[in-house]
C-alpha atoms as a PDB file:
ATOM      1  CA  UNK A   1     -12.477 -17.770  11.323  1.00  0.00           C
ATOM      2  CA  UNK A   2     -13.999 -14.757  12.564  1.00  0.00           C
ATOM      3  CA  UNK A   3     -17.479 -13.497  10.366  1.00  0.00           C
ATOM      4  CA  UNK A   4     -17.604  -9.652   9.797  1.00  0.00           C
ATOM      5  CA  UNK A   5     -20.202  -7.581  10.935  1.00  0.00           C
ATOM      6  CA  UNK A   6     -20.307  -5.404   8.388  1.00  0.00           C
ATOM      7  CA  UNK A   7     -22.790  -5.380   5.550  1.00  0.00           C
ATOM      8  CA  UNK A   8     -22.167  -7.941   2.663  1.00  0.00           C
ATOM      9  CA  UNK A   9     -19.469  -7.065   0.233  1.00  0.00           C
ATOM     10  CA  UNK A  10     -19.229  -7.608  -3.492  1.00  0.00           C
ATOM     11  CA  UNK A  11     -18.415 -11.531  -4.425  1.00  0.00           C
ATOM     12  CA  UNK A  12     -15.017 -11.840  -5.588  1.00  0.00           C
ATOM     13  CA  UNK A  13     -15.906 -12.753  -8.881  1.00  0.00           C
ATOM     14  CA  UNK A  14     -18.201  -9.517  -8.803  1.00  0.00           C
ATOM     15  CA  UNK A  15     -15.216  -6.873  -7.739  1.00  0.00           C
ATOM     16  CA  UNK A  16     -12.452  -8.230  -9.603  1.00  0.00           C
ATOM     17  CA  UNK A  17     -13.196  -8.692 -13.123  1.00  0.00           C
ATOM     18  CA  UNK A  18     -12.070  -4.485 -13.435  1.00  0.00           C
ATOM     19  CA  UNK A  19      -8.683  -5.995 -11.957  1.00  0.00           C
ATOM     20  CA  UNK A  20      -5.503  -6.838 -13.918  1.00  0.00           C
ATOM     21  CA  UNK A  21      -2.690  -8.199 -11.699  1.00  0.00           C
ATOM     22  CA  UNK A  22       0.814  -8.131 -12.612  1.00  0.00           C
ATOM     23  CA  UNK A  23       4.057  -9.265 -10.865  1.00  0.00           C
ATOM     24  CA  UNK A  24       6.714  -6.182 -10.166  1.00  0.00           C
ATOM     25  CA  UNK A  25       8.409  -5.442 -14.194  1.00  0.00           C
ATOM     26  CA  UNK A  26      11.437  -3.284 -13.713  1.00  0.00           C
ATOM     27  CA  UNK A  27      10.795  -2.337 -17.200  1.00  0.00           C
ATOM     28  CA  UNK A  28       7.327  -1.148 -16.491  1.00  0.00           C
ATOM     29  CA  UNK A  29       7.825   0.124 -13.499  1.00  0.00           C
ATOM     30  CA  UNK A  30      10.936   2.278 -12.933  1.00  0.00           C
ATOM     31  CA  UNK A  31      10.672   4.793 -10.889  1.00  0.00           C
ATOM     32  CA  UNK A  32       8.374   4.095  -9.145  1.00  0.00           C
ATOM     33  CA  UNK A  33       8.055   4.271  -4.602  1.00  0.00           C
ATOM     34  CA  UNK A  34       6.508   1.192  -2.851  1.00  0.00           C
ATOM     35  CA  UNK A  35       6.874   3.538  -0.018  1.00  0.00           C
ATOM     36  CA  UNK A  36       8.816   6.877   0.387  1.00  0.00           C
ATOM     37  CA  UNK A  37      10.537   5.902   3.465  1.00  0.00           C
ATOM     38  CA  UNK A  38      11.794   3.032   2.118  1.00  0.00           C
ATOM     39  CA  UNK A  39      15.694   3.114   1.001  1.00  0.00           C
ATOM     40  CA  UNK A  40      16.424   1.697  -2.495  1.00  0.00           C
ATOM     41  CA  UNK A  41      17.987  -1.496  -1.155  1.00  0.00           C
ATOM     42  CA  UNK A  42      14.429  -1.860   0.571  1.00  0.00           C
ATOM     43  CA  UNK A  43      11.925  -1.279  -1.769  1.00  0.00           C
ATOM     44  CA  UNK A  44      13.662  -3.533  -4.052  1.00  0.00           C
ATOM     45  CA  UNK A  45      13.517  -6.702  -2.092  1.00  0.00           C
ATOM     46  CA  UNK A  46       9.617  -5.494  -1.066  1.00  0.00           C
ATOM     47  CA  UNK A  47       8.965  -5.326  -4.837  1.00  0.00           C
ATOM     48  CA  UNK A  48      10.190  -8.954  -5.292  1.00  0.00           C
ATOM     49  CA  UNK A  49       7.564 -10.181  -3.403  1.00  0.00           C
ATOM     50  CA  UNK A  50       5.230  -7.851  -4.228  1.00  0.00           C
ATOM     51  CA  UNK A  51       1.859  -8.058  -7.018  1.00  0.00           C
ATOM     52  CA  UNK A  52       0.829  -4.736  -8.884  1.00  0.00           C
ATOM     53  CA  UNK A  53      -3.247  -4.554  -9.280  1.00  0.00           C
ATOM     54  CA  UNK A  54      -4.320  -2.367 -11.859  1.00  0.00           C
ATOM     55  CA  UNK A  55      -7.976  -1.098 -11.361  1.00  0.00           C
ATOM     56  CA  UNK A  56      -9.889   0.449 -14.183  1.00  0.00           C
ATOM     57  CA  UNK A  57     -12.919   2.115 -12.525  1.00  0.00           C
ATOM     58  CA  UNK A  58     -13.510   4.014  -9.143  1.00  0.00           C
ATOM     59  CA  UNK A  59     -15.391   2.268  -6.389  1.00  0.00           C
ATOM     60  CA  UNK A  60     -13.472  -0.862  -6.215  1.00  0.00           C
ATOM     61  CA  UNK A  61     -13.063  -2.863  -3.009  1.00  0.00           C
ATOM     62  CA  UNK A  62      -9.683  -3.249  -1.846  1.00  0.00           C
ATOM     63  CA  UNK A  63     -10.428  -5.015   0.818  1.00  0.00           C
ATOM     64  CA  UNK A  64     -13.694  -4.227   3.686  1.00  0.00           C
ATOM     65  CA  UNK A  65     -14.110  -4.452   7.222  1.00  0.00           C
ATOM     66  CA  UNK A  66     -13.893  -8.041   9.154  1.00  0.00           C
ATOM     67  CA  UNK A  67     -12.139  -9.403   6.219  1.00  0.00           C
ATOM     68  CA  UNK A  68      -8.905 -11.682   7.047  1.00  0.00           C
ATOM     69  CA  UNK A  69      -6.168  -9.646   6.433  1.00  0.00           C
ATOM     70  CA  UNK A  70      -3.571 -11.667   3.816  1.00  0.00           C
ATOM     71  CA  UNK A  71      -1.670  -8.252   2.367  1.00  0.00           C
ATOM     72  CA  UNK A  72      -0.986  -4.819   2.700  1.00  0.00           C
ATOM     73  CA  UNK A  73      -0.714  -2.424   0.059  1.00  0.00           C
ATOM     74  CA  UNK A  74       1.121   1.050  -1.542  1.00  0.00           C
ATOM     75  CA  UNK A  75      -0.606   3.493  -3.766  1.00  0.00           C
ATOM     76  CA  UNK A  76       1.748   3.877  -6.878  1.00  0.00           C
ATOM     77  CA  UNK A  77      -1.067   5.737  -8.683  1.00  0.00           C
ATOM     78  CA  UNK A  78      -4.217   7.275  -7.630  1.00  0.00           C
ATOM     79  CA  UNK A  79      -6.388   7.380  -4.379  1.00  0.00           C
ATOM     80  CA  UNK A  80      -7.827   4.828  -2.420  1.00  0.00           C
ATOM     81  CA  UNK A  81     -10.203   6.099   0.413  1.00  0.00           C
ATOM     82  CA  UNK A  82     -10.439   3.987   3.831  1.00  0.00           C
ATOM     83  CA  UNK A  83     -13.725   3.587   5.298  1.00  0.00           C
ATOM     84  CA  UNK A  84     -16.039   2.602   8.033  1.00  0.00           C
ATOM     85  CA  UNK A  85     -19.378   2.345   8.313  1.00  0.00           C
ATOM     86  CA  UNK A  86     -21.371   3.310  11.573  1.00  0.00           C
ATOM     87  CA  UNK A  87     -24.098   0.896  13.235  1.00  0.00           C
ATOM     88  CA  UNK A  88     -26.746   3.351  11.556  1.00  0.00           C
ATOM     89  CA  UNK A  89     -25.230   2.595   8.077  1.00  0.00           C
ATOM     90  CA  UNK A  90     -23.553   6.008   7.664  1.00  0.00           C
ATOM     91  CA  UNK A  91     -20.129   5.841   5.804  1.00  0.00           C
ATOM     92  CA  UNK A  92     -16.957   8.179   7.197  1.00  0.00           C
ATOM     93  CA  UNK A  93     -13.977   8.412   5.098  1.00  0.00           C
ATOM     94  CA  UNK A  94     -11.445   7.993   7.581  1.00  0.00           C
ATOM     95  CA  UNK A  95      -8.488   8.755   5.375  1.00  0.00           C
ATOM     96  CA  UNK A  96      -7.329   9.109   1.672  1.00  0.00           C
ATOM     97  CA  UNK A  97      -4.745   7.429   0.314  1.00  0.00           C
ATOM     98  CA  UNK A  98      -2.360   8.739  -2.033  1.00  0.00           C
ATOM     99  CA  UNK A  99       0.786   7.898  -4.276  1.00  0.00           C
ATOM    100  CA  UNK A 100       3.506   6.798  -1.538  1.00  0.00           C
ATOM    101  CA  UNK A 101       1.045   5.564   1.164  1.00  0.00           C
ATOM    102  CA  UNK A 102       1.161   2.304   2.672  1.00  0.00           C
ATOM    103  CA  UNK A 103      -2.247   0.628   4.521  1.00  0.00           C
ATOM    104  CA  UNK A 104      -3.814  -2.365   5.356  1.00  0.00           C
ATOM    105  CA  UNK A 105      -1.609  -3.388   8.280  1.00  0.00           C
ATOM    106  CA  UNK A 106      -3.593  -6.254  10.041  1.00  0.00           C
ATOM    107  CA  UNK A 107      -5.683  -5.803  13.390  1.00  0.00           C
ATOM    108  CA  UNK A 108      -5.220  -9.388  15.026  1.00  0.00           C
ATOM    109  CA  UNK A 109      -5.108 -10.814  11.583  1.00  0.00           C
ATOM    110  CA  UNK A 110      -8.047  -8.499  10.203  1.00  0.00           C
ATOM    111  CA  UNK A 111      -8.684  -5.377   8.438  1.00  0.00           C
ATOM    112  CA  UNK A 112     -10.211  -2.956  10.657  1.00  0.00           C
ATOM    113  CA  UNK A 113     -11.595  -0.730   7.993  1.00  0.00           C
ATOM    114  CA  UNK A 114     -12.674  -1.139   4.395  1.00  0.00           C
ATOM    115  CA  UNK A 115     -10.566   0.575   1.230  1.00  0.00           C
ATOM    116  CA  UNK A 116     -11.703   1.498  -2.349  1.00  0.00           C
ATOM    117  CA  UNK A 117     -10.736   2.985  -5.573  1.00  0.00           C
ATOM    118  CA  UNK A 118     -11.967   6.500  -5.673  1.00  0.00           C
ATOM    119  CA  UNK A 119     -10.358   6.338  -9.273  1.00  0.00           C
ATOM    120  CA  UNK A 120      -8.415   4.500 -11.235  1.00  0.00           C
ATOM    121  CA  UNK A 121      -5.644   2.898  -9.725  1.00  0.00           C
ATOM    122  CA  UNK A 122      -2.374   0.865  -9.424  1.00  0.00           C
ATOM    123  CA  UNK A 123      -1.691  -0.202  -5.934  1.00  0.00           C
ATOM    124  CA  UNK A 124       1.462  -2.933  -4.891  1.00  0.00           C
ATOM    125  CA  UNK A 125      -0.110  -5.688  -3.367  1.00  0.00           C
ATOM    126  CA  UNK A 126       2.642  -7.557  -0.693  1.00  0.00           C
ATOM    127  CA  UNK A 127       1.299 -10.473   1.148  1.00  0.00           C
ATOM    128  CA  UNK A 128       1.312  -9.586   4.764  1.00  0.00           C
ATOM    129  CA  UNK A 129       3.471 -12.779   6.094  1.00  0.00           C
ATOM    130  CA  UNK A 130       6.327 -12.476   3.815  1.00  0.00           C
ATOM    131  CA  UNK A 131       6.391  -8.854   4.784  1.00  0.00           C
ATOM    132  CA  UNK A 132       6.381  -9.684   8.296  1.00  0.00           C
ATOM    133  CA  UNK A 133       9.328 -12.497   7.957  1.00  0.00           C
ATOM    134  CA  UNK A 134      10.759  -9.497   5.886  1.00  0.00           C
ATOM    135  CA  UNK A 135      10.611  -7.123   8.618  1.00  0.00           C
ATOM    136  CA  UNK A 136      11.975  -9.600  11.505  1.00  0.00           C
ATOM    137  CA  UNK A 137      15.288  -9.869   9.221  1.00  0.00           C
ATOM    138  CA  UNK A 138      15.858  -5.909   8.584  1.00  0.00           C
ATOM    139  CA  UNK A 139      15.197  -4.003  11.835  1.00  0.00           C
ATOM    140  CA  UNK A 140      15.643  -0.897   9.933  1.00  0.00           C
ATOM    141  CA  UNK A 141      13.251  -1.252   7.955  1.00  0.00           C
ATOM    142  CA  UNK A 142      11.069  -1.908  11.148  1.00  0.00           C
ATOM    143  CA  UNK A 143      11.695   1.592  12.112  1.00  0.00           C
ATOM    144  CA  UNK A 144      10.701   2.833   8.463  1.00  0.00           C
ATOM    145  CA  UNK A 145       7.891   1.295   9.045  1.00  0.00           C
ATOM    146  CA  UNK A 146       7.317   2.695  12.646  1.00  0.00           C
ATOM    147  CA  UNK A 147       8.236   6.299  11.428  1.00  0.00           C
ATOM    148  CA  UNK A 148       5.672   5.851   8.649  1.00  0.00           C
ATOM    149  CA  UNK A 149       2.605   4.507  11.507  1.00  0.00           C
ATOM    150  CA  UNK A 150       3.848   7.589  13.856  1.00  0.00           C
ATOM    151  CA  UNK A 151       3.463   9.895  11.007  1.00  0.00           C
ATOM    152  CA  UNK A 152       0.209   8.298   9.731  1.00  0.00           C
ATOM    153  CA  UNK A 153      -0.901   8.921  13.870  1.00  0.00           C
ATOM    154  CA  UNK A 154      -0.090  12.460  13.696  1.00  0.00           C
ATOM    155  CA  UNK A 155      -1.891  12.880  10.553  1.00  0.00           C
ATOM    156  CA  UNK A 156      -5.415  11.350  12.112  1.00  0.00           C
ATOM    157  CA  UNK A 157      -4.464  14.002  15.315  1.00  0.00           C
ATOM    158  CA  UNK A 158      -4.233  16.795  13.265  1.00  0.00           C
ATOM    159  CA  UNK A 159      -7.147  15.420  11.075  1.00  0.00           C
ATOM    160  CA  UNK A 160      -9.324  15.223  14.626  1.00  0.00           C
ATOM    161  CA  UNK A 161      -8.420  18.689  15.080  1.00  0.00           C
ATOM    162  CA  UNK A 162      -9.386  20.136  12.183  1.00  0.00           C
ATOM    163  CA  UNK A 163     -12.644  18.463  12.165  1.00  0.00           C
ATOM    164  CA  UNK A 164     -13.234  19.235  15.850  1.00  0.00           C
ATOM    165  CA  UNK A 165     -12.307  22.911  15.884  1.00  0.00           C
ATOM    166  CA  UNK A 166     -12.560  24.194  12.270  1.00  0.00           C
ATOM    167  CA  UNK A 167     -15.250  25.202  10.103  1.00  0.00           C
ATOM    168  CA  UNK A 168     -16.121  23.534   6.941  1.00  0.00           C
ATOM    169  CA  UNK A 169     -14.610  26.519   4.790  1.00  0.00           C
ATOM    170  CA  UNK A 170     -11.502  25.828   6.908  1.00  0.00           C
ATOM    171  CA  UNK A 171     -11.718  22.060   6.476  1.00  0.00           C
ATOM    172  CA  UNK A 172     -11.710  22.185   2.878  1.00  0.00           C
ATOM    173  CA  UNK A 173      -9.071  24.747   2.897  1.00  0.00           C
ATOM    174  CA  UNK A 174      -7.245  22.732   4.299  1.00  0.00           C
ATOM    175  CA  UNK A 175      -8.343  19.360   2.476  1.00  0.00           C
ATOM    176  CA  UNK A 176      -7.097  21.573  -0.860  1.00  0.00           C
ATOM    177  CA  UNK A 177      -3.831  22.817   0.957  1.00  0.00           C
ATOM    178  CA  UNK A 178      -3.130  18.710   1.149  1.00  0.00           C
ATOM    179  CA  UNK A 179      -3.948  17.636  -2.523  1.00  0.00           C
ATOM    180  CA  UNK A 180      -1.792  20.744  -3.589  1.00  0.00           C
ATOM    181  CA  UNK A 181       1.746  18.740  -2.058  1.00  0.00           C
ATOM    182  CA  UNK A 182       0.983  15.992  -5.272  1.00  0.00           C
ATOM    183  CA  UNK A 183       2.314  16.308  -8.356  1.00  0.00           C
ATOM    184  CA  UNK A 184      -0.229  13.978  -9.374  1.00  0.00           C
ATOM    185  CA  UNK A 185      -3.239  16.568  -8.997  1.00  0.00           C
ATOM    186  CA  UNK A 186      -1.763  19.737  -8.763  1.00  0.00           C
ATOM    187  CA  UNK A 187      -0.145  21.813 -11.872  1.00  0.00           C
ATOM    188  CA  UNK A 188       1.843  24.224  -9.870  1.00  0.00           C
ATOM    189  CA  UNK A 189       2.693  26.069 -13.296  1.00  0.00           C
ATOM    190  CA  UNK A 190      -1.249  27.023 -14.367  1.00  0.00           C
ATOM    191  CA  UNK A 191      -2.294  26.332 -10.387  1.00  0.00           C
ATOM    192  CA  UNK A 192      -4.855  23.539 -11.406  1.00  0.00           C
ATOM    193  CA  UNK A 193      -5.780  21.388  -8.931  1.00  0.00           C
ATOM    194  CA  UNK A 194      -7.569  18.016 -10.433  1.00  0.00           C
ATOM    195  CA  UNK A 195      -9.361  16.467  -7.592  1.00  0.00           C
ATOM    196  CA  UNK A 196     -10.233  12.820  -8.040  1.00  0.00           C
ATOM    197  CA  UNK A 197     -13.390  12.756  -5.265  1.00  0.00           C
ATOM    198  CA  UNK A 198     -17.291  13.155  -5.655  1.00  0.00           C
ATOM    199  CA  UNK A 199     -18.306  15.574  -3.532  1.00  0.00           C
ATOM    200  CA  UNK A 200     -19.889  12.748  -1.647  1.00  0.00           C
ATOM    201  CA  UNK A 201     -16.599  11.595  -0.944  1.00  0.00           C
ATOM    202  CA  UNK A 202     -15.640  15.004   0.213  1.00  0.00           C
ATOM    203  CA  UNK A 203     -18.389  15.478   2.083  1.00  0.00           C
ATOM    204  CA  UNK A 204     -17.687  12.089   3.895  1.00  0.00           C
ATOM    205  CA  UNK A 205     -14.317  12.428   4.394  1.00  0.00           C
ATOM    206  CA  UNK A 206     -14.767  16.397   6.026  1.00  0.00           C
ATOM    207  CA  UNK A 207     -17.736  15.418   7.983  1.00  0.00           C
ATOM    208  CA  UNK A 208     -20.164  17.204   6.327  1.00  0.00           C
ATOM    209  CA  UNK A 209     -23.367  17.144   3.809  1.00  0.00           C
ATOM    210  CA  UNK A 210     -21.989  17.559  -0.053  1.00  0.00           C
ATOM    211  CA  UNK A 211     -24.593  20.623   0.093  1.00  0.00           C
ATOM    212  CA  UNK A 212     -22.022  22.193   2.365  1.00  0.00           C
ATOM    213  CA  UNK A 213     -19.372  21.185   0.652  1.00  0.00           C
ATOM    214  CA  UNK A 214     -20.312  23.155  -2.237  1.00  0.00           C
ATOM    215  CA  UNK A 215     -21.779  26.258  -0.198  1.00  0.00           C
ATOM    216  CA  UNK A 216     -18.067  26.669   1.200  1.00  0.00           C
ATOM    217  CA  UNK A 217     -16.625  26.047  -2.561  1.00  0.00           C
ATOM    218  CA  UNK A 218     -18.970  28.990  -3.312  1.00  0.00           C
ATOM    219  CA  UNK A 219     -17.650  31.044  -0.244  1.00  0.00           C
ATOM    220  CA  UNK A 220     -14.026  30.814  -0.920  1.00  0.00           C
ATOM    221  CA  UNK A 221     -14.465  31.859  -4.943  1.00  0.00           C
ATOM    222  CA  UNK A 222     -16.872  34.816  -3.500  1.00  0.00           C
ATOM    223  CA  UNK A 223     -13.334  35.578  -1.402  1.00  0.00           C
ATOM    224  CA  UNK A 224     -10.956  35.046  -4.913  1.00  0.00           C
ATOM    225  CA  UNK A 225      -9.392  32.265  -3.332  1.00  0.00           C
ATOM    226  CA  UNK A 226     -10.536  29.873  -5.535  1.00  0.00           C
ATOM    227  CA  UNK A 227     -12.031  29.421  -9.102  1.00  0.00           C
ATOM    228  CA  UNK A 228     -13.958  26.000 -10.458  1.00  0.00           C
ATOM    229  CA  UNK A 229     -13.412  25.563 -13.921  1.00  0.00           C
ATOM    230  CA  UNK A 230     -15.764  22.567 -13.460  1.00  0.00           C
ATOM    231  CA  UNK A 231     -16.728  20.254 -10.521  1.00  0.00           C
ATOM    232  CA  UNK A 232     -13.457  18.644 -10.078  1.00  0.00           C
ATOM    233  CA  UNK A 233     -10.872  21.375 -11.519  1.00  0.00           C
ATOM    234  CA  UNK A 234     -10.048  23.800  -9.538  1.00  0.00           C
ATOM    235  CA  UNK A 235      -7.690  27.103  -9.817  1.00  0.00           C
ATOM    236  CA  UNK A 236      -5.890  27.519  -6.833  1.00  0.00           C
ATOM    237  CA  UNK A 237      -5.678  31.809  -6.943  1.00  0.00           C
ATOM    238  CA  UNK A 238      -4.386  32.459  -3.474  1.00  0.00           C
ATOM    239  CA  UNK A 239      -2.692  29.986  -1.426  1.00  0.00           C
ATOM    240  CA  UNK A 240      -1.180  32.114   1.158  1.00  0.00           C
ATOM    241  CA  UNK A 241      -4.984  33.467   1.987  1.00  0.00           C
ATOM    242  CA  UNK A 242      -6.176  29.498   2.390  1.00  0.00           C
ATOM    243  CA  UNK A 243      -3.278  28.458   4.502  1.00  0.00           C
ATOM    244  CA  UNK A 244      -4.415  31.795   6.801  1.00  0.00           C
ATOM    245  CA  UNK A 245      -7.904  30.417   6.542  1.00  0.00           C
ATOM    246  CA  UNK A 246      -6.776  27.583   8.028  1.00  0.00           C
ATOM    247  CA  UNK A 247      -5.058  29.115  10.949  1.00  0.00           C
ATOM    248  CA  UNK A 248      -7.601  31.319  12.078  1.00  0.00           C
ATOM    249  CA  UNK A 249      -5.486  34.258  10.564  1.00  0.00           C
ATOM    250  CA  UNK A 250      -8.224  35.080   7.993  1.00  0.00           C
ATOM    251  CA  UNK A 251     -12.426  34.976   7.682  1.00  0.00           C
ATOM    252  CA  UNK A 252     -14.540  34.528   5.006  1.00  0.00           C
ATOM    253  CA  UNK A 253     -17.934  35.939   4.306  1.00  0.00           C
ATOM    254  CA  UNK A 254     -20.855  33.150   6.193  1.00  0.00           C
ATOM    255  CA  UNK A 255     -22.636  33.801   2.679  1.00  0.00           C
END
């Protein structure tokens, strides 16, 4: 077995006591999407083999870096933020997983990055080798699943991008613009958008200090874009002006 070189993780018996697992209840559970490109048919054989974990608490660990890589998982509820840490110890959120999103595919049989709770959660759990046998017996849903990596690739691209080329009043434009298409954090009715992240996590996950992070919260509320009823609510005044923000169409004030 290969030995990560990451920095030690939590003990099991240290990360999962906040953990109640559950096989799939149709009663329970619905309505709800393993995965959204999944047809009906689909998702109901993947919930038949798949676990649901219920995590109480934020900062969880899914799963980290170097680990052996025995399931992959769907957010039904929540966000789960995927990680990696550079050789100086500095943490990047690489993405943020939301309601609908499937990760953990397996690297040569390990995880490549490391995944936790930002908040309470309910992910599916689906052990990766029944999935696979799964997948070798339905070729379509081999090219759900290849639709869903392509799109997930485009998403990092246009991620790069923004990082790359934008500033950080664009970048968290942009990282509101995203939370907005959710249901599960955005009231479109009042235009209240709840926001699960620190602003650590923000800060992490658009490159930047969470000192900057709030100076550009400030800028965009000096421009009525936005208003904070508190650190994690925020009213949404003028999407049209952040989406033009984000394409270059618009400026705010440096100040």
């Amino acid at each position: 077995m290969r030995r990560s070189t990451v920095p030690s993780r939590p003990s099991a018996k240290a990360r999962w006591p906040e953990i109640r697992a559950r096989p799939f209840d149709r009663e329970r559970d619905p309505s709800t999407q393993i995965e959204n490109l999944l047809s009906r048919k689909q998702q109901s054989k993947l919930r038949a083999i798949a676990t649901v974990l219920e995590y109480q608490r934020s900062n969880n660990t899914v799963f980290s870096e170097g680990e052996d890589a025995h399931f992959v998982y769907s957010v039904v509820a929540g966000v789960v933020r995927v990680t990696r840490h550079s050789d100086s110890g500095r943490r990047q959120v690489l993405a943020l997983m939301l309601p609908g999103d499937l990760f953990g595919l397996p690297d040569a049989g390990l995880y490549v990055n490391s995944a936790e709770t930002v908040c309470p959660a309910t992910l599916y759990r689906v052990p990766w080798a029944q999935l696979r046998e799964m997948l070798l017996r339905e070729p379509e849903m081999q090219i759900n699943l290849l639709i869903r990596v392509a799109f997930d690739l485009r998403q990092a691209q246009r991620r790069i991008m923004i990082l790359g080329q934008h500033n950080v009043a664009q970048r968290l434009s942009s990282f509101l613009l995203d939370f907005m298409q959710h249901s599960d954090f955005y009231d479109a009715r009042r235009r209240l958008l709840t926001l699960p992240l620190t602003r650590f996590d923000i800060g992490d996950y658009l490159g930047t200090a969470p000192e900057t992070v709030a100076r550009a919260f400030a800028r965009l509320e000096k421009a009525a874009l936005v208003r904070r009823h508190s650190s994690r609510v925020i009213e949404i005044r003028n999407a049209d002006a952040l989406r033009s923000l984000v394409g270059g169409r618009r400026r705010v004030s440096p100040h």
